[in-house]
Protein backbone atom coordinates (compact mmCIF):
# COMPACT_ATOMS: atom_id res chain seq x y z
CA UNK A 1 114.91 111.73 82.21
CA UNK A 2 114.65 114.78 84.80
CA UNK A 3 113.87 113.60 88.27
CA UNK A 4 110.49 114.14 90.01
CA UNK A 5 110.85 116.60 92.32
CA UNK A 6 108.32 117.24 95.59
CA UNK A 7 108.72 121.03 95.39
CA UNK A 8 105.09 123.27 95.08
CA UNK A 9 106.68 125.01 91.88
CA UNK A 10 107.71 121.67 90.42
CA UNK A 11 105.15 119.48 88.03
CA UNK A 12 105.71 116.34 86.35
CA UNK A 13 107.32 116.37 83.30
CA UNK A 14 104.68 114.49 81.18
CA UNK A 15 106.56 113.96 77.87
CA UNK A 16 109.23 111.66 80.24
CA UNK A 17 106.67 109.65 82.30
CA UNK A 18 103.82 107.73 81.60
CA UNK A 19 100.38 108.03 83.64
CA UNK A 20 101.45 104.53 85.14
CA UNK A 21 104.18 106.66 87.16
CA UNK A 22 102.28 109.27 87.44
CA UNK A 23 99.79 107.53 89.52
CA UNK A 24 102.41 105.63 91.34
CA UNK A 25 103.98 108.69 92.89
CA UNK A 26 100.77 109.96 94.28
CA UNK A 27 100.21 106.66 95.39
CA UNK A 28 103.18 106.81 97.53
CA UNK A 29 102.97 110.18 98.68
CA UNK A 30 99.07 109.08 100.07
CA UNK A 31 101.01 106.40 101.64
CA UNK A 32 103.36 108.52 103.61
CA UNK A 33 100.74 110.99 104.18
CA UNK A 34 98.49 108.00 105.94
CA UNK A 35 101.42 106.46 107.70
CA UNK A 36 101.54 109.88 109.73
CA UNK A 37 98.71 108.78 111.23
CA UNK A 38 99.51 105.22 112.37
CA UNK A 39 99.09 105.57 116.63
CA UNK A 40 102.79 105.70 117.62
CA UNK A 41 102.55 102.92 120.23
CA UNK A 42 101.60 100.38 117.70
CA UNK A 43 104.34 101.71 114.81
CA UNK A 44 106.84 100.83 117.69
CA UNK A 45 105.43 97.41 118.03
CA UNK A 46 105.19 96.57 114.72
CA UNK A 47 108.49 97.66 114.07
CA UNK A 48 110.15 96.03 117.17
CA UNK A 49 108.24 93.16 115.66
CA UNK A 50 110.27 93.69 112.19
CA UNK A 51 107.22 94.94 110.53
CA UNK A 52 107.21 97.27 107.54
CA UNK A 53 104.90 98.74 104.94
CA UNK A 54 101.78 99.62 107.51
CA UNK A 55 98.76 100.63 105.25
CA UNK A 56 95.79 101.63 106.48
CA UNK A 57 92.82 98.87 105.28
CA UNK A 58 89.96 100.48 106.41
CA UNK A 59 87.52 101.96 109.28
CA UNK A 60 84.49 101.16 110.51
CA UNK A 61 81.76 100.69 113.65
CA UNK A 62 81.18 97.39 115.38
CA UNK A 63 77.84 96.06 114.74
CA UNK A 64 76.75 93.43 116.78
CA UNK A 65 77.00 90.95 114.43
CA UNK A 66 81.14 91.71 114.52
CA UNK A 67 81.13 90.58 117.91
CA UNK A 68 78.99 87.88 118.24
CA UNK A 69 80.20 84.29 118.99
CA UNK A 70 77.62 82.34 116.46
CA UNK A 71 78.93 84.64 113.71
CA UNK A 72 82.45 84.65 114.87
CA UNK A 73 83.82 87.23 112.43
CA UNK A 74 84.97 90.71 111.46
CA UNK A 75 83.36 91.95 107.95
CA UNK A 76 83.93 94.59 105.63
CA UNK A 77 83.05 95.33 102.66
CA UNK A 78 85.83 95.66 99.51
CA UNK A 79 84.38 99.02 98.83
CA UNK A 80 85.74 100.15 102.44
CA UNK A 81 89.17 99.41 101.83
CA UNK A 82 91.32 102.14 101.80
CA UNK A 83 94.23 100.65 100.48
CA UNK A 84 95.54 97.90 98.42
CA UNK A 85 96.72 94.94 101.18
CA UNK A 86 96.52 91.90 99.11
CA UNK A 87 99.59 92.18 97.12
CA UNK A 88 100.28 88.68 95.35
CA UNK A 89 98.68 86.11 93.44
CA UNK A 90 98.98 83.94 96.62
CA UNK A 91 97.67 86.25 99.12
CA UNK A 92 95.06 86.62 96.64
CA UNK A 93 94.21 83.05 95.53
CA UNK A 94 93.95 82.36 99.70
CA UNK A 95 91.57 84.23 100.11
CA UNK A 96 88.83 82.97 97.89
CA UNK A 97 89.63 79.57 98.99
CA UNK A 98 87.60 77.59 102.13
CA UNK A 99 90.89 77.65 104.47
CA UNK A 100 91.12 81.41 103.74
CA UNK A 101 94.78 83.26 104.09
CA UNK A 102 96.11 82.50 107.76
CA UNK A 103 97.39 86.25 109.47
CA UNK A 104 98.87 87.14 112.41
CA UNK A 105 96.73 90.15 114.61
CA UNK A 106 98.17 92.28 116.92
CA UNK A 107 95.11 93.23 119.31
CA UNK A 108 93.53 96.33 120.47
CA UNK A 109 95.68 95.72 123.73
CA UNK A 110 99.16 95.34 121.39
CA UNK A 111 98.71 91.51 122.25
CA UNK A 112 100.31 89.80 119.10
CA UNK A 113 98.25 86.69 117.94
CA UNK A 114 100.00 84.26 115.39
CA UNK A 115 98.39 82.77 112.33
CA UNK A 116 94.83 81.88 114.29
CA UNK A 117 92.71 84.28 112.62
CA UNK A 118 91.96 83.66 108.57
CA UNK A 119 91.27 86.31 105.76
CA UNK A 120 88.87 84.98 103.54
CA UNK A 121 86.61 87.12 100.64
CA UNK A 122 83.43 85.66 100.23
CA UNK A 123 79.75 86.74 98.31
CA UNK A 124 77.24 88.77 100.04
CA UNK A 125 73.56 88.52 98.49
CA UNK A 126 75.20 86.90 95.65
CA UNK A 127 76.59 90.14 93.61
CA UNK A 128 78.99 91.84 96.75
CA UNK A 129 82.26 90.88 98.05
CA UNK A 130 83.46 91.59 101.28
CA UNK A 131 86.46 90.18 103.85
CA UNK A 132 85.98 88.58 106.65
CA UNK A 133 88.68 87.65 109.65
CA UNK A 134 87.82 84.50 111.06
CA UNK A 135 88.61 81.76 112.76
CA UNK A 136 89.68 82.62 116.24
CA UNK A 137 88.47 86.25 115.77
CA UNK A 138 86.01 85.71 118.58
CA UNK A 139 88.96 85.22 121.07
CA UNK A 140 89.78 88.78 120.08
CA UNK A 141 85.98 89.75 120.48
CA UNK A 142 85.78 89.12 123.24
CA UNK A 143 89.38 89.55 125.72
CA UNK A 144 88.17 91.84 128.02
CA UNK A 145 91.40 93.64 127.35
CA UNK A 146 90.69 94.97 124.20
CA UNK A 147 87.11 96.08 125.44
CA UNK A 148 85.32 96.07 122.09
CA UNK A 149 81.70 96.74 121.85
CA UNK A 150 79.03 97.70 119.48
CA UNK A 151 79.62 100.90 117.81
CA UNK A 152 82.82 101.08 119.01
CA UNK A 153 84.98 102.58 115.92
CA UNK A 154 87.98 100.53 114.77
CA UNK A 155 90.59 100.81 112.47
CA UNK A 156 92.53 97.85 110.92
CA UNK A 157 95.99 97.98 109.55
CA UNK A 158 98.45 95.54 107.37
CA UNK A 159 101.87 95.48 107.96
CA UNK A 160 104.51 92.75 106.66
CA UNK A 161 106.56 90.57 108.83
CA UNK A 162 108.96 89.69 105.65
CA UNK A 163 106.67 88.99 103.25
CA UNK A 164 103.75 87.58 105.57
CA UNK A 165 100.47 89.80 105.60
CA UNK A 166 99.79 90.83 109.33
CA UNK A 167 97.11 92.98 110.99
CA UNK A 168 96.58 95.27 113.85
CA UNK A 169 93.28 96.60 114.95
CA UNK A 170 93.21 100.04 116.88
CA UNK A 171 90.08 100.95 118.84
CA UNK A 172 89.94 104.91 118.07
């Protein structure tokens, strides 16, 4: 087998790979092209932190329903995800269950808050599926620190800490 090369002139030689790898080199070439944009300040943290593999999950503006204490929760909706996050059957499993997958969240003011906030994927209108974080999220509503408000735009990322699924929000 010839090795894939990056260069403009070069394509994929189709009779040695399959579409599977095929797809999973542009897959990872998105990925570096997304991790460009991670806000340098948090890549440090997250890597003084030992995290790897920082995806970008998805972007969206606060509605008021994201920051209010009754509701006490951060949705969005599966067809907003940008990228895959949920990469075993655990992590997945979690999810769908009542106690939802405990994460860690590092703040919009790089504060780093352990396993209190829950990832769980529940039924909207009966027919579509969206996350939620949960739990403590309205601690992170509402620290004055991280000044969120309603149509404030956010982005949320996932990181590993060894093979733990982590978060970080970034007010843009």
């Amino acid at each position: 087998m010839r090795p894939i090369s990056l260069n403009n002139s070069d394509t994929l030689d189709h009779g040695s790979y399959d579409l599977m790898k095929q797809k999973e080199l542009e897959v990872a070439m998105a990925l570096v092209l997304l991790s460009e944009r991670v806000p340098p300040e948090l890549r440090i943290l997250i890597e003084s932190f030992n995290g790897t593999d920082i995806l970008l999950v998805m972007e969206k503006i606060l509605k008021k329903s994201d920051l209010d204490r009754n509701q006490n929760r951060l949705s969005f909706g599966v067809d907003k995800v940008k990228n895959q996050f949920l990469i075993t059957k655990e992590e997945i499993d979690k999810v769908n269950q009542p106690g939802g997958l405990q994460v860690t969240v590092i703040q919009p003011c790089l504060e780093i808050t352990p396993k209190v906030v829950e990832l769980r994927k529940r039924t909207k209108n009966g027919r579509y599926f969206e996350f939620v974080l949960t739990g403590n999220w309205f601690q992170i509503a509402q620290n004055k620190m991280n000044r969120l408000q309603t149509n404030d735009k956010v982005t949320l990322w996932s990181f590993r800490k060894g093979s733990d699924l982590c978060f970080a929000l970034v007010k843009a």
